[in-house]
Structures are given as C-alpha cells and as structure tokens.
PDB file of N, CA and C in Angstrom:
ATOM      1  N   UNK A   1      99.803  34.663 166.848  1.00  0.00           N
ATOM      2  CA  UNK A   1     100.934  35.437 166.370  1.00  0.00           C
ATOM      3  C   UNK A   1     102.132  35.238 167.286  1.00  0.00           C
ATOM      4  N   UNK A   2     103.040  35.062 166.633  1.00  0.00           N
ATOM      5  CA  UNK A   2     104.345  35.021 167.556  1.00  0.00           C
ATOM      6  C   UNK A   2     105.242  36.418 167.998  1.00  0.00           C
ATOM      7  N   UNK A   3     105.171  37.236 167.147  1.00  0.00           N
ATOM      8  CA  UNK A   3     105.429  38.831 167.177  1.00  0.00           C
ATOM      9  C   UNK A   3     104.340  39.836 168.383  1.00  0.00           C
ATOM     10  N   UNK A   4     104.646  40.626 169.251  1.00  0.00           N
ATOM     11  CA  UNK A   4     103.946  41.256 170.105  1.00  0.00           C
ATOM     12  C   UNK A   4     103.084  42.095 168.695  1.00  0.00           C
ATOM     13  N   UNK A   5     101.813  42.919 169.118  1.00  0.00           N
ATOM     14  CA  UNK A   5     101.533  43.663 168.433  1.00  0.00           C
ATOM     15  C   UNK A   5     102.102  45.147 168.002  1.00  0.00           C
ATOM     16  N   UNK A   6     102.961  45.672 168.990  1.00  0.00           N
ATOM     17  CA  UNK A   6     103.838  46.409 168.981  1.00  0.00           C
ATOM     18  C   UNK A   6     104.630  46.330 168.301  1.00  0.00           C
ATOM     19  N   UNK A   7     105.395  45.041 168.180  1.00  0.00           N
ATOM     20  CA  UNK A   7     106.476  45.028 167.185  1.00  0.00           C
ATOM     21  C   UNK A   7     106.054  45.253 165.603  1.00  0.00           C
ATOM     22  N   UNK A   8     104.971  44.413 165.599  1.00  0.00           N
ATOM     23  CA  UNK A   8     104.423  44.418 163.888  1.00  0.00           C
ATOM     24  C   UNK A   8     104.101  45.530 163.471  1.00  0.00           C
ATOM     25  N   UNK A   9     103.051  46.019 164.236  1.00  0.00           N
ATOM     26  CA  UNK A   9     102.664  48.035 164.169  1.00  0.00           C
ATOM     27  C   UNK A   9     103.927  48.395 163.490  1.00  0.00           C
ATOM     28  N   UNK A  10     105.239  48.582 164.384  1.00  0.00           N
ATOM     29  CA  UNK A  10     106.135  48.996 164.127  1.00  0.00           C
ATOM     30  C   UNK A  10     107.146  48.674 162.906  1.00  0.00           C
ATOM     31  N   UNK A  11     107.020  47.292 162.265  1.00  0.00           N
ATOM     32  CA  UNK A  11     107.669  46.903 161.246  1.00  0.00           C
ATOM     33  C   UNK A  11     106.852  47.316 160.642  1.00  0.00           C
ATOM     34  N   UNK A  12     105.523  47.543 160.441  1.00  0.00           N
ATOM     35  CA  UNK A  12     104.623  48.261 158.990  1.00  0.00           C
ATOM     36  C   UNK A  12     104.637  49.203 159.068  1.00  0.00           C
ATOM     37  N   UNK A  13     104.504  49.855 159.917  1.00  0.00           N
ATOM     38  CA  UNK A  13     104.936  51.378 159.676  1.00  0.00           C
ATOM     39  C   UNK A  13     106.381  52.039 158.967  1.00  0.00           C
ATOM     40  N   UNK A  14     107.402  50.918 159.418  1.00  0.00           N
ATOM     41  CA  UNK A  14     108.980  51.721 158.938  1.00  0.00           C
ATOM     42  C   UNK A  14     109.491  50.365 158.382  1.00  0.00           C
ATOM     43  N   UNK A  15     109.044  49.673 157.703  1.00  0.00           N
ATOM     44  CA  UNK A  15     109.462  48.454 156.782  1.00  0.00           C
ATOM     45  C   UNK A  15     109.978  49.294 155.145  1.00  0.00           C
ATOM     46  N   UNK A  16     109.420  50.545 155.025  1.00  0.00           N
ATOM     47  CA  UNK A  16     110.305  50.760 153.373  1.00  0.00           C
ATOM     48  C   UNK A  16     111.732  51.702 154.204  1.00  0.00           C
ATOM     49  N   UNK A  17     111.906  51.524 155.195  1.00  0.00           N
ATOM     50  CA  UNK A  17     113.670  51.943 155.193  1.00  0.00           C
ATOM     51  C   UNK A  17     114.255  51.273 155.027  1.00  0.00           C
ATOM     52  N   UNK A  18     113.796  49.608 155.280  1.00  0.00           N
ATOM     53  CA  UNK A  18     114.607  48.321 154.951  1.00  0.00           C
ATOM     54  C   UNK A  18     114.272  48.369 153.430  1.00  0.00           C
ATOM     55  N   UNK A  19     113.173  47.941 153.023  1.00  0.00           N
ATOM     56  CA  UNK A  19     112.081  47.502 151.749  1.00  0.00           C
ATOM     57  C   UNK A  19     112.079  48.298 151.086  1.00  0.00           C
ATOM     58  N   UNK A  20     112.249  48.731 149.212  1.00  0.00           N
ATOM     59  CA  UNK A  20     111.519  49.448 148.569  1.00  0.00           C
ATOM     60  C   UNK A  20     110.193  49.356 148.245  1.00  0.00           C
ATOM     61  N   UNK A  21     109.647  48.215 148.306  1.00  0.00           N
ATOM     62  CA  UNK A  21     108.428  48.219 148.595  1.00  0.00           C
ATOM     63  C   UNK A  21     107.429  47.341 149.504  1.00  0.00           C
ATOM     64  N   UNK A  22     106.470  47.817 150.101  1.00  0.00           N
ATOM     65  CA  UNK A  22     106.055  47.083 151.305  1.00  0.00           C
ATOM     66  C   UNK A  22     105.868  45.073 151.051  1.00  0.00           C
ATOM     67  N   UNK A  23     106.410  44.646 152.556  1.00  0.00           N
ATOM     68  CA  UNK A  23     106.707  43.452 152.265  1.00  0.00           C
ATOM     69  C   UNK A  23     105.569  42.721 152.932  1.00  0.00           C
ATOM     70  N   UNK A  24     104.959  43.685 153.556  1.00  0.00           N
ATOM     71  CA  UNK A  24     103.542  43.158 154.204  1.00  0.00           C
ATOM     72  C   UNK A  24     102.741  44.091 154.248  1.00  0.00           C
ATOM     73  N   UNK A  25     101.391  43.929 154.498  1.00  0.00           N
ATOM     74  CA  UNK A  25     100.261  45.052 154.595  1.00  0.00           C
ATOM     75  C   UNK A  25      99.694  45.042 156.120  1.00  0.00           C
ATOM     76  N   UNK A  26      99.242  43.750 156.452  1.00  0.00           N
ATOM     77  CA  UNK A  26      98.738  43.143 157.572  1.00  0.00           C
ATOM     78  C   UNK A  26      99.067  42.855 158.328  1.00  0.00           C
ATOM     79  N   UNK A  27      98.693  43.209 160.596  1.00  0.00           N
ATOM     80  CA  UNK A  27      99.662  42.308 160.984  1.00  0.00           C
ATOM     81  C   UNK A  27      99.892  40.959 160.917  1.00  0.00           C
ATOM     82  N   UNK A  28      99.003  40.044 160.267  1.00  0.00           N
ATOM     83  CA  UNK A  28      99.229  38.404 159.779  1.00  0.00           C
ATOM     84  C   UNK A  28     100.339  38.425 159.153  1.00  0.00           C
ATOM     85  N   UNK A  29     100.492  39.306 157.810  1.00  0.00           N
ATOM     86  CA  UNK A  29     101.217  39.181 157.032  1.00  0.00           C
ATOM     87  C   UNK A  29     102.935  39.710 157.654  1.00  0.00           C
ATOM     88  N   UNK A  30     102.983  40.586 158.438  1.00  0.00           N
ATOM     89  CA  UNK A  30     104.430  40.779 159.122  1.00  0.00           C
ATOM     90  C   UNK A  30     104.759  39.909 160.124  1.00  0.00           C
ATOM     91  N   UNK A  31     103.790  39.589 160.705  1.00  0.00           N
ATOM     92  CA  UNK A  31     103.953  38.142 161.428  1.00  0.00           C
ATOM     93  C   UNK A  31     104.921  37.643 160.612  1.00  0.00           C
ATOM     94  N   UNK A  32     104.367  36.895 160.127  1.00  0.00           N
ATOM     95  CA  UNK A  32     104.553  35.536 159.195  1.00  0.00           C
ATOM     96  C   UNK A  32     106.216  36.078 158.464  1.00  0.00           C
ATOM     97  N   UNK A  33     106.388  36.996 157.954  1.00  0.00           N
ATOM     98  CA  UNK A  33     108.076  37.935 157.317  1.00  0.00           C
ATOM     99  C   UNK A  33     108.751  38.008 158.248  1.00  0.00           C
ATOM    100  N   UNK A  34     108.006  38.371 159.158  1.00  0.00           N
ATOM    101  CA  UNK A  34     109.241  38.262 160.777  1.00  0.00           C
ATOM    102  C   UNK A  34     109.157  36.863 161.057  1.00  0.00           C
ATOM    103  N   UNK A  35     108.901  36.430 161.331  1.00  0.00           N
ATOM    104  CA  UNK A  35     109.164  34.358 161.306  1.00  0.00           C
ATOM    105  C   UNK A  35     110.140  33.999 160.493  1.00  0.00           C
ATOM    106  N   UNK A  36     109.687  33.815 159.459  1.00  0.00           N
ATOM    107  CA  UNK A  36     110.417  34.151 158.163  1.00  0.00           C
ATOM    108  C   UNK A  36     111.821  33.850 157.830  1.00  0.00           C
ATOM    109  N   UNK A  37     111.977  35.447 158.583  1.00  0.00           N
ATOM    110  CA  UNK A  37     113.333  35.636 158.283  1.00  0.00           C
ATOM    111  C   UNK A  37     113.786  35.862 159.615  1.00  0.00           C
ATOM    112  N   UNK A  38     113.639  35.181 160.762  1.00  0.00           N
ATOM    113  CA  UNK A  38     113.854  34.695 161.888  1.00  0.00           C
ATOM    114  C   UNK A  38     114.645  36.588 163.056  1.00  0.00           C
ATOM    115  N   UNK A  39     113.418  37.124 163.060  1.00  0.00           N
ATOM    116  CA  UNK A  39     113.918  38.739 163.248  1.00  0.00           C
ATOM    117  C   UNK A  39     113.804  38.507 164.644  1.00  0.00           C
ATOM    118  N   UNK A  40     114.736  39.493 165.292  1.00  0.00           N
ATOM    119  CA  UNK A  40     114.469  39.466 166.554  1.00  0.00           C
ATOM    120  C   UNK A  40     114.545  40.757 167.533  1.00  0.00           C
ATOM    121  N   UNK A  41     114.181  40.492 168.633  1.00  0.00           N
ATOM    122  CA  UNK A  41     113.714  41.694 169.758  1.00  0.00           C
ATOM    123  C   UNK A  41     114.841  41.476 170.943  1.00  0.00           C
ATOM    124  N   UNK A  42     115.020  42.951 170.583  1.00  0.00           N
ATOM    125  CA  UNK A  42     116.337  43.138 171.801  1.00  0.00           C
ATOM    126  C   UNK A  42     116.060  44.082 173.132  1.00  0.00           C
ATOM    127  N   UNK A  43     116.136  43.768 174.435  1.00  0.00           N
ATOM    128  CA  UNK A  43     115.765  45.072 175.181  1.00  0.00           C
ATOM    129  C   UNK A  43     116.506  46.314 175.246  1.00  0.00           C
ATOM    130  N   UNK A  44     117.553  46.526 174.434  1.00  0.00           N
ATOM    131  CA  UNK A  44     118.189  47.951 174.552  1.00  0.00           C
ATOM    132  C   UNK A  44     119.271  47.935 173.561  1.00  0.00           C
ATOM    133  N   UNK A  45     119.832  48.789 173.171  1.00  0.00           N
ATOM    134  CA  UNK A  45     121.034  48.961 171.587  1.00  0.00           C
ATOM    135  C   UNK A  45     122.573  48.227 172.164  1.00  0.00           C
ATOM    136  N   UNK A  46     122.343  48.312 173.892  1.00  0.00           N
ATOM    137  CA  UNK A  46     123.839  47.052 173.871  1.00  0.00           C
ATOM    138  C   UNK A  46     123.231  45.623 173.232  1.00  0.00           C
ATOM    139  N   UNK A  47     122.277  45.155 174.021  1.00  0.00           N
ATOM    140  CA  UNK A  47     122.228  44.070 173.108  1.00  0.00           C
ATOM    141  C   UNK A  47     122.056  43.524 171.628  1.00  0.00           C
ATOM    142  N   UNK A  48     121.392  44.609 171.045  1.00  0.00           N
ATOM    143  CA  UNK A  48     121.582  44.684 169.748  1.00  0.00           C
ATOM    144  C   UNK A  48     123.194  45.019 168.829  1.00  0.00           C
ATOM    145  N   UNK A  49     123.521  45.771 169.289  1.00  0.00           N
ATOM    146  CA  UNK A  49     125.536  45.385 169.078  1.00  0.00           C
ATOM    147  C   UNK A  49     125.973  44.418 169.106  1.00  0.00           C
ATOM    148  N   UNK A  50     125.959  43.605 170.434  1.00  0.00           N
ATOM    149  CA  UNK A  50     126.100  41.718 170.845  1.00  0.00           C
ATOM    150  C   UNK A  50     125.534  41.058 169.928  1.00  0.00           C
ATOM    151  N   UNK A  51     124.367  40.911 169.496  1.00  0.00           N
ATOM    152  CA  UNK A  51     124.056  40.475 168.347  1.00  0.00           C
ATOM    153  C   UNK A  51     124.745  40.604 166.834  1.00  0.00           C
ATOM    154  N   UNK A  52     125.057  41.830 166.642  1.00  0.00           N
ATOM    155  CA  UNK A  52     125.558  42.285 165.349  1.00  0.00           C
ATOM    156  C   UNK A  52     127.036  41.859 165.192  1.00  0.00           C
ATOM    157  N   UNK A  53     127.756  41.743 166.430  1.00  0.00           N
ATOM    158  CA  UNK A  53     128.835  41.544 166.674  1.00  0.00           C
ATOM    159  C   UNK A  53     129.273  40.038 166.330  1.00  0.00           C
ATOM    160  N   UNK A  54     128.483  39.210 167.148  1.00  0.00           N
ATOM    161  CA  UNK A  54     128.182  37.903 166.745  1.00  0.00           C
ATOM    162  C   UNK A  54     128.128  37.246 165.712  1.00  0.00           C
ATOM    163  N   UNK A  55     127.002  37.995 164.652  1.00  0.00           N
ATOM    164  CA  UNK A  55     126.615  38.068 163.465  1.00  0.00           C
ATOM    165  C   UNK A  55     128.158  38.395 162.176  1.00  0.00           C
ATOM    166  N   UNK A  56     128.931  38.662 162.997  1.00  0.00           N
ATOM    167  CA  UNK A  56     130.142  39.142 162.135  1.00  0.00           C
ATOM    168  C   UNK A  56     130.079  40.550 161.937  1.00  0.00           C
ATOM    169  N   UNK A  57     129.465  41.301 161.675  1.00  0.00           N
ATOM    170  CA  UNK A  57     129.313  42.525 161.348  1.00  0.00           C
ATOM    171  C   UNK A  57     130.207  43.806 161.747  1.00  0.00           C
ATOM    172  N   UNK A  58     130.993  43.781 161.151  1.00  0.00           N
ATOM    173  CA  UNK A  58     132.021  45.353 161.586  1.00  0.00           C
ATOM    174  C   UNK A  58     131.329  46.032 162.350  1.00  0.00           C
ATOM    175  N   UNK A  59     131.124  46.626 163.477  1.00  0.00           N
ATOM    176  CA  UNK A  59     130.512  47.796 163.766  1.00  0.00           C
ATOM    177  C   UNK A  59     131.472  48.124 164.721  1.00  0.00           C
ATOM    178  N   UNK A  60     132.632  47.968 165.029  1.00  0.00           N
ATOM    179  CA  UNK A  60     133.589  48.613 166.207  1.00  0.00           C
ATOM    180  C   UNK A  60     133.265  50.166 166.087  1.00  0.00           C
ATOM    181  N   UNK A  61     133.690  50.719 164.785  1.00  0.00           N
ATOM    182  CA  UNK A  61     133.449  52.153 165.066  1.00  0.00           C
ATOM    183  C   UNK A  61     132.359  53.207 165.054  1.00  0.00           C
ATOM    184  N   UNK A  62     131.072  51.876 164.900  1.00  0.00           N
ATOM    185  CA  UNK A  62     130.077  52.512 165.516  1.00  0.00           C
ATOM    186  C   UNK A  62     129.147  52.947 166.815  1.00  0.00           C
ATOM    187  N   UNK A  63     128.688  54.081 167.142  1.00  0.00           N
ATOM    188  CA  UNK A  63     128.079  54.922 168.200  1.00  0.00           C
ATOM    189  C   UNK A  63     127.114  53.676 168.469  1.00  0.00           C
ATOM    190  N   UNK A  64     126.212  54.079 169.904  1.00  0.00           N
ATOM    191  CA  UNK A  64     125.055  53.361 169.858  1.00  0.00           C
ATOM    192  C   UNK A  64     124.266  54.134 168.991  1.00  0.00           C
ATOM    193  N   UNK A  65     124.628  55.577 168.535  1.00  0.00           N
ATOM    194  CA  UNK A  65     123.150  56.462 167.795  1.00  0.00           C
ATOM    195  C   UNK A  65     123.387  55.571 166.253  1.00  0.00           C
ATOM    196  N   UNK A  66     124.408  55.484 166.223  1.00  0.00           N
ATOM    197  CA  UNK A  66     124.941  54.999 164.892  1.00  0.00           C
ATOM    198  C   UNK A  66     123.977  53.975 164.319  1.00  0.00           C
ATOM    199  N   UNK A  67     124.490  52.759 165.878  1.00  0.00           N
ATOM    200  CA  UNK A  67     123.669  51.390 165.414  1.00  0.00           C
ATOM    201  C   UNK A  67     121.950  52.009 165.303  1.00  0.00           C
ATOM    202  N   UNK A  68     121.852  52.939 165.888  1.00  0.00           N
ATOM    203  CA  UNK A  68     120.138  53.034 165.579  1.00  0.00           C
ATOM    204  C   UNK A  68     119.775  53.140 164.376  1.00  0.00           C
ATOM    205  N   UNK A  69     120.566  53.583 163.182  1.00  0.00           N
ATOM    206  CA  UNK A  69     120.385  54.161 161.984  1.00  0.00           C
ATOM    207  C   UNK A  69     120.535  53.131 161.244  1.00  0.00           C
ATOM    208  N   UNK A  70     121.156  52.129 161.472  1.00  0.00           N
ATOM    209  CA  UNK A  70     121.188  50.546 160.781  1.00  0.00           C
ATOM    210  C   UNK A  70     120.035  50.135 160.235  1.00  0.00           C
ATOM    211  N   UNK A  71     120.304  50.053 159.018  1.00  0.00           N
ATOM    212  CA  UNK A  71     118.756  50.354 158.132  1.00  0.00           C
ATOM    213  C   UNK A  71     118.027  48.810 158.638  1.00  0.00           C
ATOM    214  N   UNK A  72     118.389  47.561 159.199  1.00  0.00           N
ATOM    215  CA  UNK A  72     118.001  46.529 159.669  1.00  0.00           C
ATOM    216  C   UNK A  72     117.336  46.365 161.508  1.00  0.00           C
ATOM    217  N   UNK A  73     118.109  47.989 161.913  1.00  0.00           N
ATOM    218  CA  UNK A  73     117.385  47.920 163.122  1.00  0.00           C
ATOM    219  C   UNK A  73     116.207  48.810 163.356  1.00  0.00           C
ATOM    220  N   UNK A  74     114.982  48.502 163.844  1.00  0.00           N
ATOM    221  CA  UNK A  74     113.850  49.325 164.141  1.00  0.00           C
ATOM    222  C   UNK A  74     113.424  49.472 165.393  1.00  0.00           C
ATOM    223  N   UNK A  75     113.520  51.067 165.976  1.00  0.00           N
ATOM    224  CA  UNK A  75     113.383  51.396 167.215  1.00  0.00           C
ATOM    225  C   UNK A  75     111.722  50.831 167.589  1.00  0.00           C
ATOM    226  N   UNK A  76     111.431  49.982 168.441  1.00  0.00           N
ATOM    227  CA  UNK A  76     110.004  49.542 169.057  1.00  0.00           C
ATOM    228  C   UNK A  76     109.508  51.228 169.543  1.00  0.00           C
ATOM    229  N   UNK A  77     108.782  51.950 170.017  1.00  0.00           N
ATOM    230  CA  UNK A  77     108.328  53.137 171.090  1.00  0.00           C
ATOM    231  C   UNK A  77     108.529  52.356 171.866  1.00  0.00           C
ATOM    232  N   UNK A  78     108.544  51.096 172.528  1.00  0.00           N
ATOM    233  CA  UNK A  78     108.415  50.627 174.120  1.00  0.00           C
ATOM    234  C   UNK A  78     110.098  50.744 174.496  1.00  0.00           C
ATOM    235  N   UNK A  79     111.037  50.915 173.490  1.00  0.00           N
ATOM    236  CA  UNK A  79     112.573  50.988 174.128  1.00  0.00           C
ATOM    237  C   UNK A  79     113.367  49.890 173.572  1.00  0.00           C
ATOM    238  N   UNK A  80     112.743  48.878 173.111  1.00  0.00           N
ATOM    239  CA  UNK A  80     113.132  47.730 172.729  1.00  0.00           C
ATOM    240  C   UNK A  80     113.532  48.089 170.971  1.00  0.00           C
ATOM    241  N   UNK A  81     114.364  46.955 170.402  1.00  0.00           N
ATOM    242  CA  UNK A  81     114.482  47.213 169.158  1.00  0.00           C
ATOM    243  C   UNK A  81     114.460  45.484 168.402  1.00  0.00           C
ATOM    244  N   UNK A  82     114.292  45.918 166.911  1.00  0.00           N
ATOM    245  CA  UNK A  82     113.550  44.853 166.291  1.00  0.00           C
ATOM    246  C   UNK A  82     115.078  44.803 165.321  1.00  0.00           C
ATOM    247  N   UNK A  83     115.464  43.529 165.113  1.00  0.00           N
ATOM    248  CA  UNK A  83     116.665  43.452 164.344  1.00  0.00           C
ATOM    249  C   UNK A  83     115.630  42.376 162.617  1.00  0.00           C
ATOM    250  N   UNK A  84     115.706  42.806 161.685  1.00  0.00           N
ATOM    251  CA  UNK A  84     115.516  42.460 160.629  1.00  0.00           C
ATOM    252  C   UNK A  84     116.505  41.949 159.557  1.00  0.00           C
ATOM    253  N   UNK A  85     116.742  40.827 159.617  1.00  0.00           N
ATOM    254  CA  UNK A  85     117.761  40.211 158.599  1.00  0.00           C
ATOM    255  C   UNK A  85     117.315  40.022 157.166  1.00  0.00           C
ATOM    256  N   UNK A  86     117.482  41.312 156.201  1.00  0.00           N
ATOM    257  CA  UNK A  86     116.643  40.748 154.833  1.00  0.00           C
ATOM    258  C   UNK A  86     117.649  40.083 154.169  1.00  0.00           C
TER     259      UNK A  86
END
C-alpha cells in the first residue's frame, strides 16, 4: 500500500462528505482511489493552503478553521491532513 493505514481508516470513514456514495469499502480499495486521483498528505493546514493556493484556488478569505471544512480536506487524528482531488 502506498497510503499509511491511518490515512485510509480515515478516508473510509469520512469519504461521503466528499462522495454521495462510498467510493471504496476496503483499505485496498482506498488505496488504490487515493493513487488514483493522486491525493495527498500535508503535515499541518499551512501547508495545505500552499497547496490550494498553488492549485489556483481562491481561498484568500479563508480562516485556517475554514480550510478545515473544505469538503476535499480530511483531518488525519495524527494532525496531518489528507487533500482529495475528486
């Protein structure tokens, strides 16, 4: 697997805030969706901004609580966050 197990836990658990319906069941199967669609792991919400920023994405007038609510970003429990490009 190329995804920690942490991360995947975490995309199956909160994948229908992105998804109306689940896009994986298994961690094989979120593996493989996070590959995919080339998702990535940030160590804290500045770097996830830098990213988004990069990405083009308006977010000047958003908070860091803000960016947490970004239906594409998913808080890890370890502190880290998972950016999902569907």
């Amino acid at each position: 697997m190329e995804y920690e197990e942490i991360i995947l836990e975490t995309f199956l658990k909160e994948q229908e805030k992105l998804f109306k319906k689940p896009v994986a069941e298994t961690l094989e199967e979120a593996d493989e969706f996070l590959i995919d669609c080339m998702a990535q792991v940030f160590q804290d919400i500045k770097e996830v901004k830098e990213y988004l920023e990069e990405a083009g994405i308006d977010i000047e007038e958003m908070s860091e609580e803000d960016l947490k609510e970004v239906l594409e970003v998913f808080s890890v429990p370890d502190g880290r966050y998972l950016v999902v490009e569907a």
